[in-house]
N, C-alpha and C. Protein backbone atom coordinates (compact mmCIF):
# COMPACT_ATOMS: atom_id res chain seq x y z
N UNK A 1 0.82 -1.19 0.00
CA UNK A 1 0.00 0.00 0.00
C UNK A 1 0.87 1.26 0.00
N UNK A 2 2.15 0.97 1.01
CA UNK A 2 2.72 1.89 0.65
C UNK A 2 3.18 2.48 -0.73
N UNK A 3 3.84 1.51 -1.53
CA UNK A 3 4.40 2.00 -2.64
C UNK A 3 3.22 2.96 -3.66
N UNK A 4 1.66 2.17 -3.23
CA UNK A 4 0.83 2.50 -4.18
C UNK A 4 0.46 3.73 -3.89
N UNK A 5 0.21 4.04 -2.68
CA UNK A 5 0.28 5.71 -2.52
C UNK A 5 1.66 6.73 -2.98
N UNK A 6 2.80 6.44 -2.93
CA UNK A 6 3.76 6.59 -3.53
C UNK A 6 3.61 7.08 -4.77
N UNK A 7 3.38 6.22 -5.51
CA UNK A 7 2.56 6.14 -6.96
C UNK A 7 1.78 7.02 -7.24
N UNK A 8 0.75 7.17 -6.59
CA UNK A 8 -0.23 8.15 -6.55
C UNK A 8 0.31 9.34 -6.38
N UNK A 9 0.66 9.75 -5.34
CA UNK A 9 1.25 10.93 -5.04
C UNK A 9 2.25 11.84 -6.11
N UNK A 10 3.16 10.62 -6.58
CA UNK A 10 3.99 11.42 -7.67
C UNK A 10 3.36 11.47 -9.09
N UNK A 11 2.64 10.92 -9.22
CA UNK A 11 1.57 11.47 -10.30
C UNK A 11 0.72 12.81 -10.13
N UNK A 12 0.28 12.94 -8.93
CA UNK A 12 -0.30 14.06 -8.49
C UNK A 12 0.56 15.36 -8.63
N UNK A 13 1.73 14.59 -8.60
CA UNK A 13 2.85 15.94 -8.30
C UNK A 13 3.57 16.55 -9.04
N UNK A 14 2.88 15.11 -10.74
CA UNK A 14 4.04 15.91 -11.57
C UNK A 14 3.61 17.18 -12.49
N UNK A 15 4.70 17.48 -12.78
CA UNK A 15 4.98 19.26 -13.58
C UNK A 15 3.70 18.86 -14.56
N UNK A 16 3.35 19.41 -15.49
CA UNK A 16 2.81 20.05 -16.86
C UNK A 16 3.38 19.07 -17.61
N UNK A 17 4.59 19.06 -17.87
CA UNK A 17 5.27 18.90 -19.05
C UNK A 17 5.21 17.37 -19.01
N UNK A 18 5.46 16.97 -17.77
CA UNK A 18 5.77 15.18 -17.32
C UNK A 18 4.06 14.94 -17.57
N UNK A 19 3.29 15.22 -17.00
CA UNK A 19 2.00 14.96 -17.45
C UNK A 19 1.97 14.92 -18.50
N UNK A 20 1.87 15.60 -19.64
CA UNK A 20 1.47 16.10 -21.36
C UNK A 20 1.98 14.80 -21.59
N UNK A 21 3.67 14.61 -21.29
CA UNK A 21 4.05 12.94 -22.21
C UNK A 21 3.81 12.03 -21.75
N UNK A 22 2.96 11.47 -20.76
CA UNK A 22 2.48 10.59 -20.09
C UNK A 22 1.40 10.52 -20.38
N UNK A 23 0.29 11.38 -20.83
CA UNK A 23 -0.90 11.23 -21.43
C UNK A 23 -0.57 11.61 -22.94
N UNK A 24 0.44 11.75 -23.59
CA UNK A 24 0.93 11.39 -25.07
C UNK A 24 1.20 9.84 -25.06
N UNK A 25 2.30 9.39 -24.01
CA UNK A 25 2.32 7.96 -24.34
C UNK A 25 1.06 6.84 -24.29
N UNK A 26 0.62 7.04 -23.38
CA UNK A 26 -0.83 6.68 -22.97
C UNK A 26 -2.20 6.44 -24.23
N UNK A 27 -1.96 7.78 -25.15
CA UNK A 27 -3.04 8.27 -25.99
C UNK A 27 -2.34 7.02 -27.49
N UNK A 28 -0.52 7.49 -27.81
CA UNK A 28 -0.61 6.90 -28.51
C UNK A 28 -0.46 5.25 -28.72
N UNK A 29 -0.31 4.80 -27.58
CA UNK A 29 -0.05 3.19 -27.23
C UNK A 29 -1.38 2.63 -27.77
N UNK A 30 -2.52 3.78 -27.05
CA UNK A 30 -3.96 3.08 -27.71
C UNK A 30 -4.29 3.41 -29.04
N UNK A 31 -3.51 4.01 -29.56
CA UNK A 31 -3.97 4.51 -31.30
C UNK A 31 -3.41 3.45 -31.91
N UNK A 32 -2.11 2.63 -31.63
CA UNK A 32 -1.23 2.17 -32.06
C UNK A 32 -2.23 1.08 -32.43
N UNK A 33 -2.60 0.60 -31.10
CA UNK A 33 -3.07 -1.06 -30.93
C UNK A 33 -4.60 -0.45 -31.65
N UNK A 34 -5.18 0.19 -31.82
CA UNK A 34 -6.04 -0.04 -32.43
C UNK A 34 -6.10 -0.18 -34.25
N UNK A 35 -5.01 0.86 -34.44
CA UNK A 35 -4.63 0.68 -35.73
C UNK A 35 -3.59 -0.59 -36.40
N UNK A 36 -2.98 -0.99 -35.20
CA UNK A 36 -2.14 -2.21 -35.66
C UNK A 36 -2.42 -3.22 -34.60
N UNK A 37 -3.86 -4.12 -34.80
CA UNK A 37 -3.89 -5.10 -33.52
C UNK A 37 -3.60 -6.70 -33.35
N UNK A 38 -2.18 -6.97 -34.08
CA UNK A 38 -1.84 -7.98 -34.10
C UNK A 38 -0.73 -7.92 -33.21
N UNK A 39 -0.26 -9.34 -32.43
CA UNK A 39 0.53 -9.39 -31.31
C UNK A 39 0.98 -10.65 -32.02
N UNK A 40 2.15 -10.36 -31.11
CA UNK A 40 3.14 -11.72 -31.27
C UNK A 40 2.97 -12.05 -29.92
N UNK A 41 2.59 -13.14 -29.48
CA UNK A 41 1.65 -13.32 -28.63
C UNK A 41 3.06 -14.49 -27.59
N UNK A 42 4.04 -14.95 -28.59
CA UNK A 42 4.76 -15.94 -27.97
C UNK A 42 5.83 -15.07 -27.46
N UNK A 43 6.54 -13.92 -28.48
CA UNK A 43 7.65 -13.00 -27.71
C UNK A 43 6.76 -12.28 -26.83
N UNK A 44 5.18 -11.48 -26.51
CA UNK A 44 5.06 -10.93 -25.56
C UNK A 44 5.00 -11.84 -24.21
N UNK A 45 5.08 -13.64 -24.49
CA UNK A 45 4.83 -14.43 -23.45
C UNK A 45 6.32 -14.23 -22.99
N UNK A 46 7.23 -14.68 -23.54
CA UNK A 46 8.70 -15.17 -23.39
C UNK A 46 8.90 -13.83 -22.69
N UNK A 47 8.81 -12.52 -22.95
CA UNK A 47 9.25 -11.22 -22.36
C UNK A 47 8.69 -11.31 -21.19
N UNK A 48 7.66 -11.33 -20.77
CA UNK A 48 6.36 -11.46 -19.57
C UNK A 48 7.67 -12.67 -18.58
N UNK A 49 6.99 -13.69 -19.03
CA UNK A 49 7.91 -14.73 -18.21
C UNK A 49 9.29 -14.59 -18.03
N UNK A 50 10.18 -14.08 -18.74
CA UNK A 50 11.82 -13.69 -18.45
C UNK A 50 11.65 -13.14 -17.45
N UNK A 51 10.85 -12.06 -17.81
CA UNK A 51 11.05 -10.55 -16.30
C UNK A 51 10.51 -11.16 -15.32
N UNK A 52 9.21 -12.13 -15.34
CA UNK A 52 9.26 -12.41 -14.09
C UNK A 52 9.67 -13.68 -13.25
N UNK A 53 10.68 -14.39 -14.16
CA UNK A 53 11.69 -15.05 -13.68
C UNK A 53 12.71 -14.77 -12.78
N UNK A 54 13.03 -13.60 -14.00
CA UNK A 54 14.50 -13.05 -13.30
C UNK A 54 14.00 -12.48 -11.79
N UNK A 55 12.56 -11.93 -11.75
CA UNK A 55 12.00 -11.24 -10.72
C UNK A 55 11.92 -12.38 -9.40
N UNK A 56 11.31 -13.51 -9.66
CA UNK A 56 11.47 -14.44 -8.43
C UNK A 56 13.25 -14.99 -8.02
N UNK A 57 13.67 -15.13 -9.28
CA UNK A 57 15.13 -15.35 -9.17
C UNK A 57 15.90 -14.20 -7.79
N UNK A 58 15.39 -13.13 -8.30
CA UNK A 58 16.07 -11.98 -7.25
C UNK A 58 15.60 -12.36 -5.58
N UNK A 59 14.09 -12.05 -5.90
CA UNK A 59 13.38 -12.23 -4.81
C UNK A 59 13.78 -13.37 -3.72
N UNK A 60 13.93 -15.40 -4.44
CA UNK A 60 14.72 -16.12 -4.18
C UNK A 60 15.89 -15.56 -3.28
N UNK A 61 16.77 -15.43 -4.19
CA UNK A 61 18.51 -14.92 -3.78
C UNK A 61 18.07 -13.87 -2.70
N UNK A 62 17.78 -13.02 -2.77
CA UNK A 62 17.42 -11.76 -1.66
C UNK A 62 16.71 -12.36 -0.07
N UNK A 63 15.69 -13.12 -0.55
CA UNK A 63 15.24 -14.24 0.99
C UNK A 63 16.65 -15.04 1.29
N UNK A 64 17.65 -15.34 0.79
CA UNK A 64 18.59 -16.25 1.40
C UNK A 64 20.00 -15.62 2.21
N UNK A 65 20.11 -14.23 2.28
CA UNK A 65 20.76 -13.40 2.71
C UNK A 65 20.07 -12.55 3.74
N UNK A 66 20.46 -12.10 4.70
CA UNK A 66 19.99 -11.20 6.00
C UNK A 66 19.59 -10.09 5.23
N UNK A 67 20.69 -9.50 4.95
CA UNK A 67 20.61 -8.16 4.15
C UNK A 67 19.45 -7.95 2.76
N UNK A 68 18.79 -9.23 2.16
CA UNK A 68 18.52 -9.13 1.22
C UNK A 68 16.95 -8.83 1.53
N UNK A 69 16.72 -8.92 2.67
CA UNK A 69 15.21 -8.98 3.30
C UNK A 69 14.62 -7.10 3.45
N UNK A 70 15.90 -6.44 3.15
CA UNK A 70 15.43 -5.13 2.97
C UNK A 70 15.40 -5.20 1.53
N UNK A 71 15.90 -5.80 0.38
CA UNK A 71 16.14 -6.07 -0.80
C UNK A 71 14.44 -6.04 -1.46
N UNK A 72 13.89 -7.72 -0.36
CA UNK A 72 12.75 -7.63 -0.60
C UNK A 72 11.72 -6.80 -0.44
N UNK A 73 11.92 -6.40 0.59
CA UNK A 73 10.83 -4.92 1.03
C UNK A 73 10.80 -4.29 0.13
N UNK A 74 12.00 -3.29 -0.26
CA UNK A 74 12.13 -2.61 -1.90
C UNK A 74 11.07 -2.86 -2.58
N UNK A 75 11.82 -4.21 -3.24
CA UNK A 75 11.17 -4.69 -4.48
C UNK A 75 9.54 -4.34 -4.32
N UNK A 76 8.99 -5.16 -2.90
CA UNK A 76 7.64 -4.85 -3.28
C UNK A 76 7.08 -3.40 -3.25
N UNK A 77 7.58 -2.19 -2.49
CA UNK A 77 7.58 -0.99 -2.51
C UNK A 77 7.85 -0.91 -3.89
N UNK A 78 8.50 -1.37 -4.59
CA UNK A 78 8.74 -0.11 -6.09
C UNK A 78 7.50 -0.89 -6.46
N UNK A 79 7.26 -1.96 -6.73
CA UNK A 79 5.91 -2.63 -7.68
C UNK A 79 5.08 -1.98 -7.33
N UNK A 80 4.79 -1.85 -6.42
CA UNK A 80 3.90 -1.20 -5.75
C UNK A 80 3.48 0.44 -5.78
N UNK A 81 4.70 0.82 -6.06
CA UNK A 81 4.51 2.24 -6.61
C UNK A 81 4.41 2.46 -7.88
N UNK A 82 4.97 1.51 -9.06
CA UNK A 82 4.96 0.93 -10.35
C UNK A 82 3.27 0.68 -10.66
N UNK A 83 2.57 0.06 -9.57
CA UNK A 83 1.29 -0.09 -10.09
C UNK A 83 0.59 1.03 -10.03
N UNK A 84 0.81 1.75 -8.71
CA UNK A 84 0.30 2.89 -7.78
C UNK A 84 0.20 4.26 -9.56
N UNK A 85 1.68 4.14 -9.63
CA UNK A 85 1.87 5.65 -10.80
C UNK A 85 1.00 5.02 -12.08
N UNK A 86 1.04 3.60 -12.40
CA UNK A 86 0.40 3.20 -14.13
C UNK A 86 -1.54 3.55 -13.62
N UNK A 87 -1.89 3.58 -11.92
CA UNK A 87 -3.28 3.47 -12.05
C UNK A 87 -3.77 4.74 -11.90
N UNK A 88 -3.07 5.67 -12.01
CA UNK A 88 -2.98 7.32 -11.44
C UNK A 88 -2.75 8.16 -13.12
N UNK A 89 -1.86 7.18 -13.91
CA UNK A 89 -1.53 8.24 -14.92
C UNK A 89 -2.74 7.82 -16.07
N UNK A 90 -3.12 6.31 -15.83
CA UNK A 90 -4.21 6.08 -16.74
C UNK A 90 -5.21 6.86 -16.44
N UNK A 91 -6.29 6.83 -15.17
CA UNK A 91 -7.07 7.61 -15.02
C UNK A 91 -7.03 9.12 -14.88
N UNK A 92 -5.71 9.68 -14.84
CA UNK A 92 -5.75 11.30 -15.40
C UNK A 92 -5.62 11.57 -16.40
N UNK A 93 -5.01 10.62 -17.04
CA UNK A 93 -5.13 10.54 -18.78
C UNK A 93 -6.46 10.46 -19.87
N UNK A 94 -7.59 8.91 -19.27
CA UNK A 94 -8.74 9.13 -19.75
C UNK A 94 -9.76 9.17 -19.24
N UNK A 95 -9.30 9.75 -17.91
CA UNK A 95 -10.91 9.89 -17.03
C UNK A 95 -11.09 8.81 -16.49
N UNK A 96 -12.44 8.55 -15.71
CA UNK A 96 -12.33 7.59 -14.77
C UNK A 96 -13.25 6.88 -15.14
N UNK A 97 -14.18 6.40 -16.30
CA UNK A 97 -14.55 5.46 -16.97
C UNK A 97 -13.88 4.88 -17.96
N UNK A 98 -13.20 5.67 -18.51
CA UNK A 98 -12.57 4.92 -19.68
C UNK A 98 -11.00 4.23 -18.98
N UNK A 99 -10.47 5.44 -18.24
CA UNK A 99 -9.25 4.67 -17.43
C UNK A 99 -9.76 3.53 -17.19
N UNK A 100 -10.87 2.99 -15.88
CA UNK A 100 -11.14 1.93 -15.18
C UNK A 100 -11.14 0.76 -16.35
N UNK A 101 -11.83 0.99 -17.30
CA UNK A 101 -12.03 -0.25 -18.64
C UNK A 101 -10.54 -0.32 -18.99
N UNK A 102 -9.80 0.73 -18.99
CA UNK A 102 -8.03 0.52 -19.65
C UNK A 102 -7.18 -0.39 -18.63
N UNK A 103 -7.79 0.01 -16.78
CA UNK A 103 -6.95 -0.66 -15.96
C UNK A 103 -7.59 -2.51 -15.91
N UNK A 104 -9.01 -2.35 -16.14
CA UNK A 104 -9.45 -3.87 -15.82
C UNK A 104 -9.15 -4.45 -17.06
N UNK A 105 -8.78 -3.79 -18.26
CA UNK A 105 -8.36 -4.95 -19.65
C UNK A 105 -7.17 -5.23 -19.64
N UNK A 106 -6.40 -4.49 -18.53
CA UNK A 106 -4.97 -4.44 -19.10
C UNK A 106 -4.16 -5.15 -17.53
N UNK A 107 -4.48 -4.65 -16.73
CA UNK A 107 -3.52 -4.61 -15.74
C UNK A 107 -4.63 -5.90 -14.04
N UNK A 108 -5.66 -5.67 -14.09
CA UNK A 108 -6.13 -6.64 -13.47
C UNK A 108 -5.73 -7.77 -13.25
N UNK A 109 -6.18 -8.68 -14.58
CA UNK A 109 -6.34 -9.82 -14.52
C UNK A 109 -5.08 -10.63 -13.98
N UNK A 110 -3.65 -10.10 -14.72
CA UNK A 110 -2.51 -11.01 -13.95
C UNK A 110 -1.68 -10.50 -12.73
N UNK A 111 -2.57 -9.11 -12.20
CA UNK A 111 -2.42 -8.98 -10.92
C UNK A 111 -3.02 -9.40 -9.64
N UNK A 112 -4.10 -10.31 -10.26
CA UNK A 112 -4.80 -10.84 -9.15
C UNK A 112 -3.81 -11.99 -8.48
N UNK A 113 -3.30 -12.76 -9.36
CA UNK A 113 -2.40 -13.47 -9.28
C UNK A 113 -0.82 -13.15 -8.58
N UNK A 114 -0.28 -12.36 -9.91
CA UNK A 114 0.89 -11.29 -9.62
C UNK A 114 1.71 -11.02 -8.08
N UNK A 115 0.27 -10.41 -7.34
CA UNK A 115 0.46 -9.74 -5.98
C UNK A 115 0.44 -10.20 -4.82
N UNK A 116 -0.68 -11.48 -4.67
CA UNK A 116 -0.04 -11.96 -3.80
C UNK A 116 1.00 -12.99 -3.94
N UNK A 117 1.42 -13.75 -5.19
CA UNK A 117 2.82 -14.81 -4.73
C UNK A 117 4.04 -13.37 -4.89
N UNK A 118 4.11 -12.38 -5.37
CA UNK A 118 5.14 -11.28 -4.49
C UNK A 118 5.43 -11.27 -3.21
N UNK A 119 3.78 -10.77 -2.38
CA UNK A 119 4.04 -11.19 -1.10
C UNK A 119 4.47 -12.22 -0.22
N UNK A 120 4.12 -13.43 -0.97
CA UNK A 120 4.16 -14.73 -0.74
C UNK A 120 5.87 -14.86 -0.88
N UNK A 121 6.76 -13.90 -2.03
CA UNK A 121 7.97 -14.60 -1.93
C UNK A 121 8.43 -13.51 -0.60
N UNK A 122 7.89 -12.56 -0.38
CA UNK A 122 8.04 -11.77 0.92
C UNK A 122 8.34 -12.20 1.76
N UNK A 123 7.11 -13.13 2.59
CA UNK A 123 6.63 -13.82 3.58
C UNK A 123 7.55 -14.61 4.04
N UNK A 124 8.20 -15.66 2.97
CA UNK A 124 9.37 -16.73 2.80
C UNK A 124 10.35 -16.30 2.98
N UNK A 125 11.07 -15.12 2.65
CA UNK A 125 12.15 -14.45 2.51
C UNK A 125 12.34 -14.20 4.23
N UNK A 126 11.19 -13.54 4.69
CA UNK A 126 11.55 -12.86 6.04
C UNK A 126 11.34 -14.39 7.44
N UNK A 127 10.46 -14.97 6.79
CA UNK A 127 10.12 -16.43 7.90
C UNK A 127 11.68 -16.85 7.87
N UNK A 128 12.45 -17.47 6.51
CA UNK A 128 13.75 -17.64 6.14
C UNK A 128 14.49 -16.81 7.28
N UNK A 129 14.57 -15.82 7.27
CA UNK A 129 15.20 -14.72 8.13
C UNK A 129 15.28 -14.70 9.33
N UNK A 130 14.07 -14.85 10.07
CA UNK A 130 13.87 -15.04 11.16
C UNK A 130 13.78 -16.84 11.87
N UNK A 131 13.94 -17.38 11.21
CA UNK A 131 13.99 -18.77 11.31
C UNK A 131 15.91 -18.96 11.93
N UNK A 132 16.42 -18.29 10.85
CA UNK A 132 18.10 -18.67 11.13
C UNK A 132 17.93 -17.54 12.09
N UNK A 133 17.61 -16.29 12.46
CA UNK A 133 17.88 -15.52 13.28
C UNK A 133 17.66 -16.56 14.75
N UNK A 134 16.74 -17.40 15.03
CA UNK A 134 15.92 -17.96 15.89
C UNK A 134 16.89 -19.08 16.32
N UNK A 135 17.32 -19.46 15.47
CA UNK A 135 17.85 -21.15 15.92
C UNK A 135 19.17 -21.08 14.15
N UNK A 136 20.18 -21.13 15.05
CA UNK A 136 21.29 -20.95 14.21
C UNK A 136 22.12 -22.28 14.06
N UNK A 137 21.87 -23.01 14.54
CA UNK A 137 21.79 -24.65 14.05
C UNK A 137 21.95 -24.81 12.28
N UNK A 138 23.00 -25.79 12.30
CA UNK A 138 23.28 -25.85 10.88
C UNK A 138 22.21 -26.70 10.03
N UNK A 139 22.18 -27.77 10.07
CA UNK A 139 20.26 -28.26 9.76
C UNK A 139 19.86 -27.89 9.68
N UNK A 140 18.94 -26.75 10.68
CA UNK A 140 18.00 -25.89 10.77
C UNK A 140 17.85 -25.01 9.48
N UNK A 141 19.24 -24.55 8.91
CA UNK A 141 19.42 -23.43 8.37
C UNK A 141 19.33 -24.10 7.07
N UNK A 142 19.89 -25.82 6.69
CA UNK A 142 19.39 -26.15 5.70
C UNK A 142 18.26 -26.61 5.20
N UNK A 143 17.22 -26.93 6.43
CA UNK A 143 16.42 -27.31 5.87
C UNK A 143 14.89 -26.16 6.02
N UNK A 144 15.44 -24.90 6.28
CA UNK A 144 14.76 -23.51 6.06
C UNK A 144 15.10 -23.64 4.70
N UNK A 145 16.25 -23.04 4.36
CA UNK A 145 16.85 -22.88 2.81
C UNK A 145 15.93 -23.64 2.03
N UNK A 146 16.08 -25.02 2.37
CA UNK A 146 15.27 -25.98 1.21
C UNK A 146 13.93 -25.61 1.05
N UNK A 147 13.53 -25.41 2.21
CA UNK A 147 11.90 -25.17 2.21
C UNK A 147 11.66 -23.46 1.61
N UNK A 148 12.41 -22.32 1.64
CA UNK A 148 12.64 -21.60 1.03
C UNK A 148 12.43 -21.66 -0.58
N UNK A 149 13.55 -22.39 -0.59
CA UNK A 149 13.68 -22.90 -2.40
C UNK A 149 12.07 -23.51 -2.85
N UNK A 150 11.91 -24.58 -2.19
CA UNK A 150 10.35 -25.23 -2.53
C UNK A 150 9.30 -24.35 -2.43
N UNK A 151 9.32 -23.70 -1.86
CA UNK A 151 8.07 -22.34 -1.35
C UNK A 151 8.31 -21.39 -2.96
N UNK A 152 9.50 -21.28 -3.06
CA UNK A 152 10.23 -19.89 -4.25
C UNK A 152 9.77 -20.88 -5.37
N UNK A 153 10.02 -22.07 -5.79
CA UNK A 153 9.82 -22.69 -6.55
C UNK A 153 8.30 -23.03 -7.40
N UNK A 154 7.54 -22.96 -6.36
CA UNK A 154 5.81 -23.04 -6.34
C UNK A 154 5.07 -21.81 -6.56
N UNK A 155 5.58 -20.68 -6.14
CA UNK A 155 5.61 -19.20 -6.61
C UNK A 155 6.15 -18.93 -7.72
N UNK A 156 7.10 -19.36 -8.31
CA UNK A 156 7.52 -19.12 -9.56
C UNK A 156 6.41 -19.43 -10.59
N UNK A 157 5.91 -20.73 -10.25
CA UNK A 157 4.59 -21.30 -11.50
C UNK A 157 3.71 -20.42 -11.32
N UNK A 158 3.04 -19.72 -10.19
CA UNK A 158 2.39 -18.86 -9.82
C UNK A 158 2.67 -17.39 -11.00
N UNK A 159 4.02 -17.16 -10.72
CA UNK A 159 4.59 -16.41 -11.68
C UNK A 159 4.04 -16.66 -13.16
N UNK A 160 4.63 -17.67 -13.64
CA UNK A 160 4.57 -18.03 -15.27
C UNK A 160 3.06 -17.95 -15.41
N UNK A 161 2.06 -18.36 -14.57
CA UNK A 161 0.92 -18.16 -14.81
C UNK A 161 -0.07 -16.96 -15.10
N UNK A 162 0.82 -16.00 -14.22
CA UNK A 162 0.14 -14.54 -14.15
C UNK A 162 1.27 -14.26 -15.59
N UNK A 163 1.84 -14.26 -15.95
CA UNK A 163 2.43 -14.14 -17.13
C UNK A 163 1.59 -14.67 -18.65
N UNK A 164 1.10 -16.11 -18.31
CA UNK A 164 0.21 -16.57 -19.41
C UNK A 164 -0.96 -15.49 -19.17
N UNK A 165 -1.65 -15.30 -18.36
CA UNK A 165 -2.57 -14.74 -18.16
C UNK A 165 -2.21 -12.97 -18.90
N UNK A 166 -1.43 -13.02 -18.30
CA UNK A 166 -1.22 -11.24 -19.28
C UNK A 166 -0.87 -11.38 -20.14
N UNK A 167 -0.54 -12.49 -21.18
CA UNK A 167 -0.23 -12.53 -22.73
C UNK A 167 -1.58 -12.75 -23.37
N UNK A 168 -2.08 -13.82 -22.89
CA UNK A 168 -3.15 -14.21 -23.64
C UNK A 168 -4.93 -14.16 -23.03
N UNK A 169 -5.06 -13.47 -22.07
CA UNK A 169 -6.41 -13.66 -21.31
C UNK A 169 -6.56 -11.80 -21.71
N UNK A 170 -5.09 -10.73 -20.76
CA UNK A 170 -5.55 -9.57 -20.77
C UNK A 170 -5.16 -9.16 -21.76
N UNK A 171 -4.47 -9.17 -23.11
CA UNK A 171 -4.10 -8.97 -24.31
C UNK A 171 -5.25 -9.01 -25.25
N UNK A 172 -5.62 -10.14 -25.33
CA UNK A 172 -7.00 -9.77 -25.81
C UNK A 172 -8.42 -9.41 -25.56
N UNK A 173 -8.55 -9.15 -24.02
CA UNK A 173 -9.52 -8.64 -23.81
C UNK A 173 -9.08 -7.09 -23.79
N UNK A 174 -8.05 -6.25 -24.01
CA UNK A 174 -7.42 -5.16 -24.28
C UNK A 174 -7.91 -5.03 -25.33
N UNK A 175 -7.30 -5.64 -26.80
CA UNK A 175 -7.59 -5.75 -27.89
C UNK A 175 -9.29 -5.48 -28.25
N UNK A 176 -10.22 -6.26 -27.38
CA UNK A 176 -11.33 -5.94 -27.55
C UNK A 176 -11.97 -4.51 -26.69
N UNK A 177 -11.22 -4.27 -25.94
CA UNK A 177 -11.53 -2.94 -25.11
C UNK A 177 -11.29 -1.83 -25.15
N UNK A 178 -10.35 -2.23 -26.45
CA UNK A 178 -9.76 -1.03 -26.91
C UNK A 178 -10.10 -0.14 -27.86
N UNK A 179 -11.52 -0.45 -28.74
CA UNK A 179 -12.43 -0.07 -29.31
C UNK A 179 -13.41 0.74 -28.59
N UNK A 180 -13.29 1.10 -27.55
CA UNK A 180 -14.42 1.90 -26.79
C UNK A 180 -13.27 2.66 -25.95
N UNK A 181 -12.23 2.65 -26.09
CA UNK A 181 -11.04 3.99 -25.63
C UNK A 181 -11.25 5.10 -26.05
């Protein structure tokens, strides 16, 4: 929540000028796709899923280090402000009916998913943390780790899924929503 007020706020805050190209990019992303609405549907999957590979990959590595547990906090603070500024600049861009149809075709559906296995690699990261903080036993610490990994591992599919889901569920219900932009 934090980040998403974050988000909000610096949208609220920006100049004239940062506004104008933010509701230029905004205006022409949807001219684009309406005038050119074919997708490559397998590179927007493979892109989707890389980033959020590499994204649990971090998240992973960051739960297995002391230090990395502020790493994780970050991370979900910037997403979080990442979602916070895309749901602030859409609806000052096309108003708050047509924004809401731009945020539920576009950005919903694989955040239902998305947000909580984030938290979820959160949760793991800091239990991880406080587990070796607790009992510093060498076992202990491997078989946190493992259960770490298995937890990160089951979140990852979680991942690839909210990934299928934003290639091919909110892509084309965009595609169709994007006719009434």
């Amino acid at each position: 929540m934090f980040g998403v007020i974050l988000g909000v706020l610096f949208i609220n805050n920006a100049k004239q000028a940062e506004e104008q190209e933010i509701s230029t990019y905004i205006n022409n992303f949807i001219e684009k796709t309406k005038n050119n609405a074919s997708v490559d549907y397998a590179r927007l999957f493979l892109n989707s899923a890389k980033n959020n590979l590499l994204l649990a990959f971090i998240l992973w590595l960051a739960g297995l280090t002391v230090i990395g547990v502020f790493v994780v906090y970050g991370m979900i603070i910037f997403r979080g402000f990442t979602f916070g500024y895309t749901l602030s600049s859409v609806i000052a861009t096309l108003g708050i009916k047509k924004g809401t149809a731009f945020i539920l075709s576009t950005l919903c559906l694989q955040n239902i998913i998305f947000i909580p296995v984030l938290f979820a690699f959160g949760i793991s990261g800091i239990r991880l943390y406080k587990s070796i903080m607790k009992d510093r036993r060498k076992e202990n610490i491997k078989l946190e780790i493992l259960r770490h990994t298995l937890i990160s591992l089951l979140l990852t599919t979680g991942l690839i899924l909210a990934s299928f889901i934003e290639t091919y569920l909110s892509t084309n219900i965009f595609l169709w929503a994007v006719n009434f932009l």
